[in-house]
C-alpha atoms as a PDB file:
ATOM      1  CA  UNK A   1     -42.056   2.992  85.577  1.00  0.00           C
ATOM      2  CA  UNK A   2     -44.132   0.106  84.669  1.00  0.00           C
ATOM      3  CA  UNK A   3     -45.698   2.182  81.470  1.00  0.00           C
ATOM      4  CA  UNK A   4     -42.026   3.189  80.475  1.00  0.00           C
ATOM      5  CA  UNK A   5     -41.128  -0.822  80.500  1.00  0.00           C
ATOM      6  CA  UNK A   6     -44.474  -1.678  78.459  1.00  0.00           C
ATOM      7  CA  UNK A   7     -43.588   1.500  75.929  1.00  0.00           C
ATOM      8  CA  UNK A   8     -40.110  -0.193  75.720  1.00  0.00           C
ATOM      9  CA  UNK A   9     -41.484  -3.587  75.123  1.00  0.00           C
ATOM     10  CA  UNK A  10     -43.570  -2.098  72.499  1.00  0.00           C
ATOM     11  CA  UNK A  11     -40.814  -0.156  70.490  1.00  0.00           C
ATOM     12  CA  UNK A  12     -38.606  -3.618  70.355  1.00  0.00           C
ATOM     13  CA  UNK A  13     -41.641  -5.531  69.394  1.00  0.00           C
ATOM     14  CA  UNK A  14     -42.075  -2.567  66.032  1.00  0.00           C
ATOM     15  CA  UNK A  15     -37.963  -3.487  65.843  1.00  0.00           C
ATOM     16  CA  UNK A  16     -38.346  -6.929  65.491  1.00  0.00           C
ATOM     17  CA  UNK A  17     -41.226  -7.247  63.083  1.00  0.00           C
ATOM     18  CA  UNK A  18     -39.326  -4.550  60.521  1.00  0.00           C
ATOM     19  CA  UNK A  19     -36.577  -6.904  60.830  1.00  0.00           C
ATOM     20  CA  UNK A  20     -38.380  -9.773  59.980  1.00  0.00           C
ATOM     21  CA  UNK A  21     -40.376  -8.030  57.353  1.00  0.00           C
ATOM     22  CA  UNK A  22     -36.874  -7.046  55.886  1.00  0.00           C
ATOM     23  CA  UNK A  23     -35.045 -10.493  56.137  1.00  0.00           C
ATOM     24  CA  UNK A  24     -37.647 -13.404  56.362  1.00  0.00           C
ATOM     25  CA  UNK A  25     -36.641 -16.711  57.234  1.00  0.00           C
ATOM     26  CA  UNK A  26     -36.831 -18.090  54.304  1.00  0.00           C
ATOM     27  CA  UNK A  27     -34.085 -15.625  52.899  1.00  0.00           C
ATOM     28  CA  UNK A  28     -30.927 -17.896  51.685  1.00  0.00           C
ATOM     29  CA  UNK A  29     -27.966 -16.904  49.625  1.00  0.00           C
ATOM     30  CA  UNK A  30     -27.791 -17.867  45.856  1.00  0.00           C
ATOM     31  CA  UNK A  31     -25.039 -20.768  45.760  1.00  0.00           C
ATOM     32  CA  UNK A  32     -22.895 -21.595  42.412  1.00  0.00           C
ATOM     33  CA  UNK A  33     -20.937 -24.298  42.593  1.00  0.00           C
ATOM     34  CA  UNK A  34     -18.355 -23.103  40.007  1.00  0.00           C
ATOM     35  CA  UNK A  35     -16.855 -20.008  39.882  1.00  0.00           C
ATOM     36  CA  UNK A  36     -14.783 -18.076  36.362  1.00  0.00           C
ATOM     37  CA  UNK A  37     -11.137 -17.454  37.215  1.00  0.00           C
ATOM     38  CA  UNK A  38      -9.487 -14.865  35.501  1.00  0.00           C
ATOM     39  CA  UNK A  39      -6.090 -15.953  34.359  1.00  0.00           C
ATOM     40  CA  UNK A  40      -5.399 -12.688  32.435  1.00  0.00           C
ATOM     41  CA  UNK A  41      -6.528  -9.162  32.486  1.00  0.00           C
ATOM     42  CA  UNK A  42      -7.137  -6.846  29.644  1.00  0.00           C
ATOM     43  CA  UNK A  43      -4.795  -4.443  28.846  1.00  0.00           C
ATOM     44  CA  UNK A  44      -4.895  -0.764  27.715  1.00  0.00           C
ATOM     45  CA  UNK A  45      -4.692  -0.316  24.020  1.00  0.00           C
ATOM     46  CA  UNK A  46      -3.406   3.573  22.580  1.00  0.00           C
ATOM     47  CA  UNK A  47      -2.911   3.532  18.989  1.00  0.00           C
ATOM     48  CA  UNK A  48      -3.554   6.061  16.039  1.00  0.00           C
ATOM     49  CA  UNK A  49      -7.007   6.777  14.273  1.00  0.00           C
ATOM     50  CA  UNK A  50      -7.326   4.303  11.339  1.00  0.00           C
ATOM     51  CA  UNK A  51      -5.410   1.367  12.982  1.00  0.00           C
ATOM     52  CA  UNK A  52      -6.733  -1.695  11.216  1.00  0.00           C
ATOM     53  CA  UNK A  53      -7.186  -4.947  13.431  1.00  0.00           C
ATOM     54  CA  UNK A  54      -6.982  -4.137  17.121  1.00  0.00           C
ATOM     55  CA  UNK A  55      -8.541  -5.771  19.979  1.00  0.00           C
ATOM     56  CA  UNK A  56      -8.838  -5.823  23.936  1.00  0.00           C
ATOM     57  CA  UNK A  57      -8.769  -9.088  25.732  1.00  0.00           C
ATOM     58  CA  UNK A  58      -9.165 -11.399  28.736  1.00  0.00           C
ATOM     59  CA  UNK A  59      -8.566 -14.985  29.354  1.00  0.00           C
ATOM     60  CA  UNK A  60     -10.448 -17.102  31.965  1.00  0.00           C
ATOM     61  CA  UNK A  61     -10.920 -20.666  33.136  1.00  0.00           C
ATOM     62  CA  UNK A  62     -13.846 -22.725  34.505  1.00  0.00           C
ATOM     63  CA  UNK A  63     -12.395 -24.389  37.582  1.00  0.00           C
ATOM     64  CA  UNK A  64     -13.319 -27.818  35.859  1.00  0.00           C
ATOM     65  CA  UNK A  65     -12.813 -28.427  32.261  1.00  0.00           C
ATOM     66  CA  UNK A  66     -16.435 -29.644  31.587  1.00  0.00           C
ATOM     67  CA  UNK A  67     -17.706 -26.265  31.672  1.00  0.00           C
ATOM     68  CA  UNK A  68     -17.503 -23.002  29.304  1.00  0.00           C
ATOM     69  CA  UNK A  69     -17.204 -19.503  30.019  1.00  0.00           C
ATOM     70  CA  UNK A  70     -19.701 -16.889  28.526  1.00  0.00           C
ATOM     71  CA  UNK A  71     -18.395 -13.270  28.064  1.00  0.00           C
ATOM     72  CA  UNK A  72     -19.669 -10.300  27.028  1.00  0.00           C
ATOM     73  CA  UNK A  73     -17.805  -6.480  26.993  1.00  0.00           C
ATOM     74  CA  UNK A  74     -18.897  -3.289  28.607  1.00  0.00           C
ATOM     75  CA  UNK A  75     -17.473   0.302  27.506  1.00  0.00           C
ATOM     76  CA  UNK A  76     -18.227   3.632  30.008  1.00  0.00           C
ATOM     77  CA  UNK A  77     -20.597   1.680  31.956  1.00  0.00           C
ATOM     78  CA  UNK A  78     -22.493   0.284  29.414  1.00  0.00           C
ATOM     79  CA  UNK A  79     -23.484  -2.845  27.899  1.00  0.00           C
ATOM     80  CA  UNK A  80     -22.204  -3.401  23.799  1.00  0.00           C
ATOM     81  CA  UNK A  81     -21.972  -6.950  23.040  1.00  0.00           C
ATOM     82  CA  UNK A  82     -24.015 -10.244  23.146  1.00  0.00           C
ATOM     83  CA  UNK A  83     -23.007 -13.024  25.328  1.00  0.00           C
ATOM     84  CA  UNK A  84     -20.872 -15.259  23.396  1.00  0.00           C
ATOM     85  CA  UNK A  85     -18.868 -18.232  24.806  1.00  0.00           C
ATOM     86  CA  UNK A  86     -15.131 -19.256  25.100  1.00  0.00           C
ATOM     87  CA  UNK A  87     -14.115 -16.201  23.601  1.00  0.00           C
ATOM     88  CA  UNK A  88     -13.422 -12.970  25.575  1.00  0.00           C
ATOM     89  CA  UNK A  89     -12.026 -10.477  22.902  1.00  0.00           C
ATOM     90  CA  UNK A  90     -13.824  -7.627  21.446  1.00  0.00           C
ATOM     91  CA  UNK A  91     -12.189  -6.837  17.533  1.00  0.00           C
ATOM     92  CA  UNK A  92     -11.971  -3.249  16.183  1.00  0.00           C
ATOM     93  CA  UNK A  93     -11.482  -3.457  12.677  1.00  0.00           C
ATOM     94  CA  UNK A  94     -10.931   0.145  12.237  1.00  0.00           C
ATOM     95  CA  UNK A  95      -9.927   2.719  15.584  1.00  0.00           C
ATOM     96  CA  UNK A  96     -11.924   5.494  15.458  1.00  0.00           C
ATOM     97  CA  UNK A  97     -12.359   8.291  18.113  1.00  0.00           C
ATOM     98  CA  UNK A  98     -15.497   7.585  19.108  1.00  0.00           C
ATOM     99  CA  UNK A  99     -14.170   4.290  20.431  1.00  0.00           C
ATOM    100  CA  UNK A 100     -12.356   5.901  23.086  1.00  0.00           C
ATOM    101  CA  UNK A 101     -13.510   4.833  26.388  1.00  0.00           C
ATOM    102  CA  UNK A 102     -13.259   2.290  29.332  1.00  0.00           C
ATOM    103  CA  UNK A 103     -13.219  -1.195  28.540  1.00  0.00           C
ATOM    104  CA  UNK A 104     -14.657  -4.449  30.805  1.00  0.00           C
ATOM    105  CA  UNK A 105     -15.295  -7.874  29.926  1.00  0.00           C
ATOM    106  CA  UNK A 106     -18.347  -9.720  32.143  1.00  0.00           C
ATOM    107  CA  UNK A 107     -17.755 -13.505  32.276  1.00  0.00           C
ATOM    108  CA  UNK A 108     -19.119 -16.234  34.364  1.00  0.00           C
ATOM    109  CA  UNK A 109     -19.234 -20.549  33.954  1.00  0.00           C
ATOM    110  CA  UNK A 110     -22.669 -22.496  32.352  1.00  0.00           C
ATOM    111  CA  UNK A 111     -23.199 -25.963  31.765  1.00  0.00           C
ATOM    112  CA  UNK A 112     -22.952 -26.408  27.893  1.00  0.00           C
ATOM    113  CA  UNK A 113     -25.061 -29.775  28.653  1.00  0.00           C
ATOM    114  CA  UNK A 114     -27.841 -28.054  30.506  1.00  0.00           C
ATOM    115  CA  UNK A 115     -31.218 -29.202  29.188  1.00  0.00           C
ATOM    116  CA  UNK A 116     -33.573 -27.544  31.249  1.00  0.00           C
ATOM    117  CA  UNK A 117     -34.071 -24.851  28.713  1.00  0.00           C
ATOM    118  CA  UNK A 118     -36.395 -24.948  25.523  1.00  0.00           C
ATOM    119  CA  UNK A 119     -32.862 -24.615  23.416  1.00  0.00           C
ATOM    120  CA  UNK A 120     -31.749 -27.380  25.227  1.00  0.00           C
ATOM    121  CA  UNK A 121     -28.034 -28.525  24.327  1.00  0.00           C
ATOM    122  CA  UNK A 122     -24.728 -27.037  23.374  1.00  0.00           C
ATOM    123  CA  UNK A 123     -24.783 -24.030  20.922  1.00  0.00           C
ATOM    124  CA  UNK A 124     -26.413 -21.380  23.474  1.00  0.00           C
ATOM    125  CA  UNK A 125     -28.007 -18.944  20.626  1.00  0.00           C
ATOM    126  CA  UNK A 126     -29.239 -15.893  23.315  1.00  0.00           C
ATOM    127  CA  UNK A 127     -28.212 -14.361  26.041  1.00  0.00           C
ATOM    128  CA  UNK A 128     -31.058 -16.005  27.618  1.00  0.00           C
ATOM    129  CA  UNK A 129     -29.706 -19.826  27.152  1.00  0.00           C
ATOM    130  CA  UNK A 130     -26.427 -18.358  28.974  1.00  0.00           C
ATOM    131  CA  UNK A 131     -27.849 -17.343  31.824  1.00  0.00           C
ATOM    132  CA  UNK A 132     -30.301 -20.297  31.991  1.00  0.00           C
ATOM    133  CA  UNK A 133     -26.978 -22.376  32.059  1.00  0.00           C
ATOM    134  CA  UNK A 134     -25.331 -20.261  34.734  1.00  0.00           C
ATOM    135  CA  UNK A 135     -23.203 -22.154  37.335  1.00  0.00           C
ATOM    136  CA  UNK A 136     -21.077 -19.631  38.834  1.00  0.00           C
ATOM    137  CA  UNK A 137     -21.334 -15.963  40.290  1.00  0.00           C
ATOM    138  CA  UNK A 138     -20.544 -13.028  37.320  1.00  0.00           C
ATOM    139  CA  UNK A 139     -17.528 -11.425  37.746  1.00  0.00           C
ATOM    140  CA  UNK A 140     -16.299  -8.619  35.995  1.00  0.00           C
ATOM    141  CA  UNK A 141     -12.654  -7.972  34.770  1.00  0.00           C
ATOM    142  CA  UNK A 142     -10.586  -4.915  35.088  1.00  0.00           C
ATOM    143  CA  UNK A 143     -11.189  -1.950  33.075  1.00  0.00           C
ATOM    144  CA  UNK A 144      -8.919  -1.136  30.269  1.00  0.00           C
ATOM    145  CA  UNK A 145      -8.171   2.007  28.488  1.00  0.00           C
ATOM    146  CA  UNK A 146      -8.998   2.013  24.218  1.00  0.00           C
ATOM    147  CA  UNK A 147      -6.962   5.347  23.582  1.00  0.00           C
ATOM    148  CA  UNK A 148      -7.535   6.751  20.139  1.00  0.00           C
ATOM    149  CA  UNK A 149      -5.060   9.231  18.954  1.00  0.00           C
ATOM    150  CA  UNK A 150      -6.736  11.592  16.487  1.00  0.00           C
ATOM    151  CA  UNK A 151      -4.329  13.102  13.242  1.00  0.00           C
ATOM    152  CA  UNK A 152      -3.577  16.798  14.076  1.00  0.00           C
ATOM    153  CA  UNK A 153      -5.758  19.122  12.251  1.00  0.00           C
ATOM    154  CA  UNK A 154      -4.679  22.247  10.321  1.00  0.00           C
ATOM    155  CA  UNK A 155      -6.489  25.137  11.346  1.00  0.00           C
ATOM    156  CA  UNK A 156      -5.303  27.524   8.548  1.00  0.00           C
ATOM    157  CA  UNK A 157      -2.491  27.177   5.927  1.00  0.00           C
ATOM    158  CA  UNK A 158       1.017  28.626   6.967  1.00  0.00           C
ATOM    159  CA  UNK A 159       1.104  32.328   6.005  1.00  0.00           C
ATOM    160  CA  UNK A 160       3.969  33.773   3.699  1.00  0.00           C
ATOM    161  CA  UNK A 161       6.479  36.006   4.577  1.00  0.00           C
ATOM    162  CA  UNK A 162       8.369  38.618   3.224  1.00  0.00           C
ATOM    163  CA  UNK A 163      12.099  39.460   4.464  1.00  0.00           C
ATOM    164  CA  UNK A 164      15.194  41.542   2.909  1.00  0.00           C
ATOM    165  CA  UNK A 165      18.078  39.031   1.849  1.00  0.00           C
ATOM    166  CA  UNK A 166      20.374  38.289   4.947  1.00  0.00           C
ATOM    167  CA  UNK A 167      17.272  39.141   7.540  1.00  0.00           C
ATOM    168  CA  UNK A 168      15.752  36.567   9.550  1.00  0.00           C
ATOM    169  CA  UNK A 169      12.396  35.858  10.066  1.00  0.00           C
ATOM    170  CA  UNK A 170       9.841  33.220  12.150  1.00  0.00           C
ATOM    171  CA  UNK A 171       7.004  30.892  10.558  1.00  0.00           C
ATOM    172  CA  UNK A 172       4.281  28.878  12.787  1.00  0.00           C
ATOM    173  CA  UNK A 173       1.306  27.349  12.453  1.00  0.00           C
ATOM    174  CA  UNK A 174      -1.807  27.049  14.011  1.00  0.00           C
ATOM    175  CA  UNK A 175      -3.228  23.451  14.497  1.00  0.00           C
ATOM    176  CA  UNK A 176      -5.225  21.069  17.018  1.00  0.00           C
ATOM    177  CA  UNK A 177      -2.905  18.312  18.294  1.00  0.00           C
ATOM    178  CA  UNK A 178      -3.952  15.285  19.890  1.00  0.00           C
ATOM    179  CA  UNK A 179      -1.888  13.503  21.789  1.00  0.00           C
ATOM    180  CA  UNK A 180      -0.902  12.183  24.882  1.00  0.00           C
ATOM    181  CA  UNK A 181       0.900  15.377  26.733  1.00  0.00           C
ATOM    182  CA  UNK A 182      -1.800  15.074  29.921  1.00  0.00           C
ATOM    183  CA  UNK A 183      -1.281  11.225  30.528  1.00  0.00           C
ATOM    184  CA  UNK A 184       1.145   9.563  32.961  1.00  0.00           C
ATOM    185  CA  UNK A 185       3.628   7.714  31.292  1.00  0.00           C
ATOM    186  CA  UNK A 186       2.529   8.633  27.862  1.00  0.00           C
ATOM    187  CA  UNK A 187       3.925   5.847  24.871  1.00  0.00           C
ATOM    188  CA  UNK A 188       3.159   8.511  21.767  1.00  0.00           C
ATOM    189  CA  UNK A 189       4.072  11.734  21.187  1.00  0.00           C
ATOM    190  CA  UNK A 190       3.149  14.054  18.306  1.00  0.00           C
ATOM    191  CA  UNK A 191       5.765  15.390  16.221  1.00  0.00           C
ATOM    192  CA  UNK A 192       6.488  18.389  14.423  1.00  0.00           C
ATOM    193  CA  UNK A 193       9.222  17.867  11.428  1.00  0.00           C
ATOM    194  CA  UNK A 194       9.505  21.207   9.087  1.00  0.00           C
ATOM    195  CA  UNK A 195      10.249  21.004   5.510  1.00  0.00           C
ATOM    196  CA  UNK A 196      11.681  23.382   2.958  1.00  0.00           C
ATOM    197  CA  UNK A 197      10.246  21.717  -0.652  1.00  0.00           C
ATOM    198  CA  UNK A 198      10.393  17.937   0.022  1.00  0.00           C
ATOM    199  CA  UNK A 199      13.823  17.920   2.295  1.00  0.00           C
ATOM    200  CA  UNK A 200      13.539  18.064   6.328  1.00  0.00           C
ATOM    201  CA  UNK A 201      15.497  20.671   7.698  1.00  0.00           C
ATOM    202  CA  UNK A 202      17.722  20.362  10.613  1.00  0.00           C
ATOM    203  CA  UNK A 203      18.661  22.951  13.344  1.00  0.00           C
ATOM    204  CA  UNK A 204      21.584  24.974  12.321  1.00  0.00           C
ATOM    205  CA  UNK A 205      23.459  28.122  12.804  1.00  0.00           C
ATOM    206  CA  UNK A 206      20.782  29.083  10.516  1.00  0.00           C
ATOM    207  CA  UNK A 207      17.320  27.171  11.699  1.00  0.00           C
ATOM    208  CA  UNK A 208      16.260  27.023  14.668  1.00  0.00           C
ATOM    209  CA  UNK A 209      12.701  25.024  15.824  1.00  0.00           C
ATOM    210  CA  UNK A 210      12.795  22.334  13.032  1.00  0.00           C
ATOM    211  CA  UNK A 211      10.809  20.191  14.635  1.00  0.00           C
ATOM    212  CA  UNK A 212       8.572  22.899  16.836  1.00  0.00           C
ATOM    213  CA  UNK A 213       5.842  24.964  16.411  1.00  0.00           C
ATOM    214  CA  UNK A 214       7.937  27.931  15.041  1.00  0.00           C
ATOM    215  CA  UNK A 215      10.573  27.791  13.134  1.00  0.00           C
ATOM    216  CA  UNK A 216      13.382  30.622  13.200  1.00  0.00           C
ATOM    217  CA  UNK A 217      15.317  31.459   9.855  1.00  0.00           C
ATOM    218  CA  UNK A 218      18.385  33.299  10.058  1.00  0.00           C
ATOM    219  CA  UNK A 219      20.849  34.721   7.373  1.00  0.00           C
ATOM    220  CA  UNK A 220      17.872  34.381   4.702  1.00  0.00           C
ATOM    221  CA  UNK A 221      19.436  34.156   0.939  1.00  0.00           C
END
């Protein structure tokens, strides 16, 4: 018994000094005394390929006025701007595809009048300065969705087609359509308008499918 109780000793003495090897005493938790409050989240953005001008967004506040925020944006978990300060937009000038992705804006409060850096004053010009500056915890904003909705794409020309007057007959196409169809809620939808010269047509006892994928002719003349 007594060499059980000294083994047990032993194997809580091994406990405590991995604890204290893992957490030493000296261990204290970073304090900010500021903190960035979002006022506004940014919001998803779907719009067509070659949309000029369009942006994502986020507003937020220093809890006192003396202070600035610093943002910078993340897309699909990665880094793509530089810190800049009081302004938490990213600008596309021109949508593409390849801009498709998840969106977040990382913010937190400095001290424009910190001088303990070599920059020293207002005017950060690095990321670096920011940071130096920091007074608050970074906080990250919701992700948003940048949606890019590519033009369809012909795959091959429509092919012609021969009838007898007064038959009927069926035209389609064959294209790649991007759209929307496999989102919730979806705000665009691709359409399909057929044409005979340069006037629409309209469904009729004698078309049928004017604005489908195949169009039905009836009673051809």
């Amino acid at each position: 018994m007594k060499t059980r109780v000294l083994h047990n000793l032993g194997l809580a003495s091994i406990a405590m000094f991995c604890l204290s090897f893992l957490l030493p005493s000296n261990t204290m938790a970073q304090y900010y005394p500021e903190t960035a409050i979002i006022i506004e989240q940014p919001h998803d953005v779907i719009e067509c390929e070659g949309s000029l001008d369009q942006f994502l967004f986020v507003v937020a506040a220093p809890s006192q006025k003396q202070y600035k925020i610093a943002y910078r944006w993340w897309k699909d978990g990665r880094v793509i701007s530089e810190w800049v300060e009081d302004f938490g937009q990213i600008t596309f000038d021109t949508l593409r595809y390849r801009l498709s992705g998840l969106y977040k804006a990382e913010m937190f409060v400095f001290d424009p009048n910190y001088n303990g850096s070599t920059n020293g004053g207002s005017g950060w010009p690095s990321g670096q300065s920011y940071e130096e500056a920091r007074i608050s915890p970074i906080v990250f904003s919701d992700e948003a969705n940048l949606y890019v909705l590519q033009k369809p794409e012909f795959m091959k020309d429509i092919k012609s087609v021969y009838t007898k007057e007064g038959g009927s007959l069926s035209l389609t196409f064959d294209a790649n359509i991007y759209g929307e169809h496999n989102m919730n809620n979806p705000t665009y939808w691709t359409q399909i308008q057929w044409f005979r010269g340069t006037t629409p047509l309209l469904d009729n006892e004698r078309y049928e499918g004017t604005k489908s994928s195949i169009l039905n002719i009836e009673d051809i003349k």
